[in-house]
Protein backbone atom coordinates (compact mmCIF):
# COMPACT_ATOMS: atom_id res chain seq x y z
CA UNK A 1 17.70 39.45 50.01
CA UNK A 2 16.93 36.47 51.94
CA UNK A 3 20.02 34.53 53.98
CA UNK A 4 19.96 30.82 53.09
CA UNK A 5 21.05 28.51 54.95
CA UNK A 6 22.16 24.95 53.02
CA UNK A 7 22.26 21.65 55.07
CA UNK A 8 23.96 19.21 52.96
CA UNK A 9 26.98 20.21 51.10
CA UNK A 10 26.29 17.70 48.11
CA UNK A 11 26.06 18.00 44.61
CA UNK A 12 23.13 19.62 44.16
CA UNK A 13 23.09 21.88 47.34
CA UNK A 14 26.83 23.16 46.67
CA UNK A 15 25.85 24.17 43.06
CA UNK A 16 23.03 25.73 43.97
CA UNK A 17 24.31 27.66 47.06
CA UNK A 18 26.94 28.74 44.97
CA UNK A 19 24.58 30.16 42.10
CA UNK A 20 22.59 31.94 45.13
CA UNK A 21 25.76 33.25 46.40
CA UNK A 22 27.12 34.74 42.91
CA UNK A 23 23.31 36.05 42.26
CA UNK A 24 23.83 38.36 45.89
CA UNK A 25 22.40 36.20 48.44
CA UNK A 26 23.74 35.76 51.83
CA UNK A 27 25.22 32.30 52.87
CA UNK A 28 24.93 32.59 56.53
CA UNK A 29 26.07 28.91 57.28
CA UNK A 30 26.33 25.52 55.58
CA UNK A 31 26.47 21.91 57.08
CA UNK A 32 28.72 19.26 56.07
CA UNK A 33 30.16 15.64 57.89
CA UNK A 34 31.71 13.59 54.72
CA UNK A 35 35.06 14.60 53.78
CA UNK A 36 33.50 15.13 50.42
CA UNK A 37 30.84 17.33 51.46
CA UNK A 38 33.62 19.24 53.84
CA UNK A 39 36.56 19.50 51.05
CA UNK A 40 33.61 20.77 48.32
CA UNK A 41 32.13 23.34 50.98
CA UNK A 42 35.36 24.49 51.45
CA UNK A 43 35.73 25.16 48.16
CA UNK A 44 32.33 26.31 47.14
CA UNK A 45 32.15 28.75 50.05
CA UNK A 46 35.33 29.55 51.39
CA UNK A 47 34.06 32.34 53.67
CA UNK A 48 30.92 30.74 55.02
CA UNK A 49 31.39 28.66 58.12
CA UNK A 50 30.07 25.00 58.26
CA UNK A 51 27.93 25.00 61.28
CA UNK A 52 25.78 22.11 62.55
CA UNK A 53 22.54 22.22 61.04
CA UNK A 54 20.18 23.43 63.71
CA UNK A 55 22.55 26.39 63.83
CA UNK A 56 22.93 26.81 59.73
CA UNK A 57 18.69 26.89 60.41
CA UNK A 58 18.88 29.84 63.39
CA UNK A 59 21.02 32.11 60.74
CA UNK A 60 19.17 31.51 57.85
CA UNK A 61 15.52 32.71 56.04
CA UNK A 62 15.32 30.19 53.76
CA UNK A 63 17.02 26.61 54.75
CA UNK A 64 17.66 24.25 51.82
CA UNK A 65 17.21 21.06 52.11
CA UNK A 66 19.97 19.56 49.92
CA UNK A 67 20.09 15.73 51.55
CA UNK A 68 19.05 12.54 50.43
CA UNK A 69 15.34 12.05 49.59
CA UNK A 70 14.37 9.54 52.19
CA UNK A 71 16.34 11.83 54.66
CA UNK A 72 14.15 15.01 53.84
CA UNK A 73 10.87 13.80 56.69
CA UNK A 74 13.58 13.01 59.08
CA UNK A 75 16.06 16.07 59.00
CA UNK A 76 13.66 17.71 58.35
CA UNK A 77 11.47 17.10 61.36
CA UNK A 78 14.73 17.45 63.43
CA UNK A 79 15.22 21.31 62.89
CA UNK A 80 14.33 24.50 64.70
CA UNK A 81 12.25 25.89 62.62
CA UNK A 82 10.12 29.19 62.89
CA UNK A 83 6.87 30.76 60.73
CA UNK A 84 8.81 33.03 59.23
CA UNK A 85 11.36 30.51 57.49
CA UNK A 86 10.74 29.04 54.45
CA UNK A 87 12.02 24.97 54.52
CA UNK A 88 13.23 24.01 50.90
CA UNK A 89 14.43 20.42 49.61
CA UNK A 90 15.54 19.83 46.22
CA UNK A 91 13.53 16.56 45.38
CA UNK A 92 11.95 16.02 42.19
CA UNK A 93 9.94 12.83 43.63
CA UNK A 94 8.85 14.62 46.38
CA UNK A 95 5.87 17.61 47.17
CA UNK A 96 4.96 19.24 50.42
CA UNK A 97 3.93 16.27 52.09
CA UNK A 98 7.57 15.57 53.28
CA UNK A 99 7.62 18.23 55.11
CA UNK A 100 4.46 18.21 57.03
CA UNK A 101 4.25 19.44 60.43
CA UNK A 102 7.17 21.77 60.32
CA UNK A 103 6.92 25.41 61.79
CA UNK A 104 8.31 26.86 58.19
CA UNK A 105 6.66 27.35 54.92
CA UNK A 106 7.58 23.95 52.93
CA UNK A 107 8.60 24.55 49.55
CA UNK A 108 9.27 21.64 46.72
CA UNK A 109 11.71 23.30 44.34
CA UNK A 110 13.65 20.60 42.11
CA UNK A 111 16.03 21.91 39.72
CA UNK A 112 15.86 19.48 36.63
CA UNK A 113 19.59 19.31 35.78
CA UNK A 114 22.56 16.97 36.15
CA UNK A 115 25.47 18.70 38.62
CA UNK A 116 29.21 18.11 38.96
CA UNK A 117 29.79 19.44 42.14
CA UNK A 118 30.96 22.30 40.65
CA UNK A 119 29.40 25.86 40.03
CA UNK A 120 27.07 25.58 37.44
CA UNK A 121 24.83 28.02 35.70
CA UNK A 122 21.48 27.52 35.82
CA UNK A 123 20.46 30.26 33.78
CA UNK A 124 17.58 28.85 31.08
CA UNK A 125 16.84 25.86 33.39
CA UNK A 126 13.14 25.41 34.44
CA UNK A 127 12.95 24.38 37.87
CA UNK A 128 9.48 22.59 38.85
CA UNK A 129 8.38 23.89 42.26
CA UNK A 130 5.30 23.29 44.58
CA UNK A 131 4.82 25.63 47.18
CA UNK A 132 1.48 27.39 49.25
CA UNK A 133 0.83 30.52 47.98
CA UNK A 134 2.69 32.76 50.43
CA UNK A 135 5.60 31.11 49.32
CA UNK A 136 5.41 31.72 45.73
CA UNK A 137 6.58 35.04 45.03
CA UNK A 138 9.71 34.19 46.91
CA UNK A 139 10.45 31.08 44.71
CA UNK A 140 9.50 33.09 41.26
CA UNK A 141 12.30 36.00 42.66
CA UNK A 142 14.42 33.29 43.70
CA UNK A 143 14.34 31.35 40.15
CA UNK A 144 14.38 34.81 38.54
CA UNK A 145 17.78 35.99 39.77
CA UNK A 146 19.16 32.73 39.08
CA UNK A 147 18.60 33.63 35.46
CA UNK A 148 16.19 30.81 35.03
CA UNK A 149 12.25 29.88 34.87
CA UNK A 150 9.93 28.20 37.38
CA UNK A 151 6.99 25.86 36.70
CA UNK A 152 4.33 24.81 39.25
CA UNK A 153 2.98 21.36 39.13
CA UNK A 154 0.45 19.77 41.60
CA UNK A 155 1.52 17.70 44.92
CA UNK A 156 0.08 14.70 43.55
CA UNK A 157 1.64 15.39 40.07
CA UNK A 158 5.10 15.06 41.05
CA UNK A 159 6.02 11.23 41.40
CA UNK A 160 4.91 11.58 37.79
CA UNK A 161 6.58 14.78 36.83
CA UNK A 162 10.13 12.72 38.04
CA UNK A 163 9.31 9.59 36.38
CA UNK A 164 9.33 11.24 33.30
CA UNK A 165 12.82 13.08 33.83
CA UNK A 166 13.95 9.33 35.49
CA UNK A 167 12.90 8.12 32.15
CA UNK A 168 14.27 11.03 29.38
CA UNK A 169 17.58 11.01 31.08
CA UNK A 170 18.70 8.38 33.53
CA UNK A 171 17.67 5.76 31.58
CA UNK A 172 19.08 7.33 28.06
CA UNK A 173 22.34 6.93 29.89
CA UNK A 174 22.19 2.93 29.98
CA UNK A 175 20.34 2.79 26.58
CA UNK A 176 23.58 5.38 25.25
CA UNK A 177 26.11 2.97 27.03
CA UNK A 178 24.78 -0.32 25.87
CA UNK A 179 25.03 1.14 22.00
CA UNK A 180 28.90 2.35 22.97
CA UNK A 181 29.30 -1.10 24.02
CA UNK A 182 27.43 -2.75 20.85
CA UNK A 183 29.66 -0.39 18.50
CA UNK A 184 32.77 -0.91 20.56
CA UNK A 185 32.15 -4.95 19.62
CA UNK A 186 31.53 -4.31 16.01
CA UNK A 187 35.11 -2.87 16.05
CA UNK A 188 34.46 0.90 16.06
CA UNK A 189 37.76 2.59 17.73
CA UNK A 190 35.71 6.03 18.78
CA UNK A 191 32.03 4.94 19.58
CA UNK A 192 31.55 8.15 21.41
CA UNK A 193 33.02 10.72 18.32
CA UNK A 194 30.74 8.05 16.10
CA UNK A 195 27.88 8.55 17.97
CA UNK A 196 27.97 11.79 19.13
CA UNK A 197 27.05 13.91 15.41
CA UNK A 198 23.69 11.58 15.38
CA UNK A 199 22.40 11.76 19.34
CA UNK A 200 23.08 15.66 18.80
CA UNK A 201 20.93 15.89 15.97
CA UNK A 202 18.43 13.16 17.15
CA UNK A 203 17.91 15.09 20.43
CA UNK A 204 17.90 18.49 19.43
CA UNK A 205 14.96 17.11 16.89
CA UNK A 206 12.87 15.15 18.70
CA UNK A 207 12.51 17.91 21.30
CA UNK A 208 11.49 20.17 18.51
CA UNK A 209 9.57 17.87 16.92
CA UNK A 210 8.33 14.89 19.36
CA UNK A 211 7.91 11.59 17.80
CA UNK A 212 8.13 13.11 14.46
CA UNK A 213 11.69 13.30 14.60
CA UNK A 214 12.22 9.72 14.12
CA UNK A 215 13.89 8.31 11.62
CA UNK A 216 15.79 4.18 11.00
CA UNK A 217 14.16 1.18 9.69
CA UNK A 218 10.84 1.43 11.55
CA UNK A 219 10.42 4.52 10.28
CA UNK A 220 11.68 2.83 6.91
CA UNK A 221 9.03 -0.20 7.51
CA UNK A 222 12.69 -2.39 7.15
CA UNK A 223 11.25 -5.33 8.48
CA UNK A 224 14.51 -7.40 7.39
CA UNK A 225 17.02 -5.23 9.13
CA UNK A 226 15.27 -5.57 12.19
CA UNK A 227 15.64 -9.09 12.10
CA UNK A 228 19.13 -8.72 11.01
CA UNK A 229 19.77 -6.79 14.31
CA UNK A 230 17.91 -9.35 16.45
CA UNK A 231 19.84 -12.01 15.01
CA UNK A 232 23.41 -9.96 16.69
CA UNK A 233 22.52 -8.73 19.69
CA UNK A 234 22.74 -10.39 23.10
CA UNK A 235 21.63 -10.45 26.58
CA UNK A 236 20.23 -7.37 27.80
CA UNK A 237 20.93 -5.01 25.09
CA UNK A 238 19.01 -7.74 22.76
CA UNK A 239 15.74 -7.39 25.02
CA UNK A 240 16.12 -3.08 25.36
CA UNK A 241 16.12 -3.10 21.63
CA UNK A 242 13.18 -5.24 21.20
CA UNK A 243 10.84 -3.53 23.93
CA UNK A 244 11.89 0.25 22.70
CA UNK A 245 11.01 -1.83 18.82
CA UNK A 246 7.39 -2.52 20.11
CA UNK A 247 7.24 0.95 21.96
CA UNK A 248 8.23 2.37 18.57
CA UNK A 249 6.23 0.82 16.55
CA UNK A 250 3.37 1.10 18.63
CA UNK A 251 3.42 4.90 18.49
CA UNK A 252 4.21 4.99 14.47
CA UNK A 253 1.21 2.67 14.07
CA UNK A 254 -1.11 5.13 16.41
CA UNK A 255 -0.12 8.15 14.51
CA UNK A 256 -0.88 6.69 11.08
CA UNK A 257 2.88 6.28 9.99
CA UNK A 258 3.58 2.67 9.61
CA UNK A 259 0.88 0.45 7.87
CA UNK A 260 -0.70 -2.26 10.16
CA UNK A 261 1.06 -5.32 8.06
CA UNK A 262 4.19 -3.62 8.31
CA UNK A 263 3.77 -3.07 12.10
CA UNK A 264 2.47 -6.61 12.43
CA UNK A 265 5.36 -7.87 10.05
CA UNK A 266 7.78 -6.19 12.57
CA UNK A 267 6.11 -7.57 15.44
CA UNK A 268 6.27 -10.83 14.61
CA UNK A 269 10.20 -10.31 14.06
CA UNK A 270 10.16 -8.92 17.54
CA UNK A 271 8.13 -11.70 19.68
CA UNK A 272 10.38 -13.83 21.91
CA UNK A 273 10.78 -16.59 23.67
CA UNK A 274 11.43 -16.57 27.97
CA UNK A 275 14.99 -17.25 26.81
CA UNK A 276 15.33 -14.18 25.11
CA UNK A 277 16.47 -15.37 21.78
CA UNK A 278 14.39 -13.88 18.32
CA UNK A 279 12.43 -16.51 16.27
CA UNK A 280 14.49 -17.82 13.60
């Protein structure tokens, strides 16, 4: 098995090491300078010294490249490489480009996941990797003993590839926390234990199912509860709900499932002024 080598001892770098290391592979040396990165090294791999990174790169076969992703070019850049490593950041933004002019075999190999810091399985994930063809059995072995899957996208595919995780996930978390804080308002004690049952079920069918999944009063054609939930909400939260409205209604509309007077109906409820408040 290959010796890896991990410079960065973040989140995603220390859960990954740590998978590589309970899957058999050799952690010849990590680096580390915040007292974060140190304490979770330390506890991710107790045995495995924490070297400075152009020495974690003269011990290893495969270096990975677990550091911020403007830092990738830079750190990058700044290690002795040779031909027969293979360089390998974790960026889901970022293809091979990054890494030009290297002497090692760049790899792009993001794991799509949210980590804690601490060991995580990975089995079932599906990373997304771009990679040269020498370099591709050695990521599909790689991914394989993790227990999980690898995808290959194109270089110029994968700004796009991350904007759509950016947008299924990052951005679910401030839509999920501005409906905690809507319910919290409306006097619910437990909005999480509240909400939790639906989102579940929600999720679980609309990656099933798509766009099909959806169900509430624009699925319903309720043009008055719309405007009854216009007429409550504030600020921020207000204009969310009326853009992901038009986004909704725009995609019921193009698949046939809401009449056009309904959609226009709802709409109409939905235009606003540059103040932000709904038509009365």
């Amino acid at each position: 098995m290959e010796r890896i080598g991990i410079i960065g001892s973040g989140r995603a770098g220390g859960a990954l090491g740590a998978a590589l290391a309970s899957a058999g592979y050799p952690v010849t040396g990590v680096s580390a300078s915040s007292r974060a990165s140190l304490e979770r090294a330390a506890r991710l791999f107790p045995h495995v010294p924490v070297l400075a990174p152009a020495e974690v790169t003269s011990r290893a076969d495969v270096v990975l490249l677990a550091v911020p992703d403007d830092a990738i070019a830079q750190v990058a850049a700044g290690l002795p490489f040779t031909e027969d490593q293979y360089a390998v950041h974790l960026s889901g933004a970022h293809g091979l480009s990054v890494l030009q002019g290297i002497a090692a075999t760049p790899v792009a190999l993001h794991p799509p996941m949210t980590f804690t810091g601490e060991p995580t399985s990975l089995q079932d994930v599906v990373f997304t990797a771009t990679a040269p063809d020498r370099a591709r059995a050695m990521v599909e072995r790689l991914v394989k003993d993790l227990g999980a899957e690898v995808q290959w996208i194109a270089e110029e595919q994968r700004a796009l590839y991350h904007a759509g995780l950016v947008h299924g996930a990052n951005h679910l978390t401030t839509l999920l926390a501005q409906a905690l804080d809507v319910l919290r308002e409306a006097g619910v004690a437990d909005p999480a234990a509240t909400l939790r049952p639906l989102l579940t079920a929600t999720l679980d069918n609309t990656l099933r199912s798509g766009h099909d999944a959806l169900t509430g009063p624009i699925a319903r054609g309720d043009v008055d509860t719309v405007k009854a939930h216009l007429a409550v909400l504030r600020g921020r939260t207000a204009s969310t709900y009326a853009e992901l409205a038009r986004a909704t209604v725009e995609r019921r509309l193009e698949a046939g499932r809401l009449d056009p007077d309904t959609a226009a109906r709802i709409n109409e409820v939905l235009e606003r002024d540059l103040t932000g408040e709904a038509p009365r």
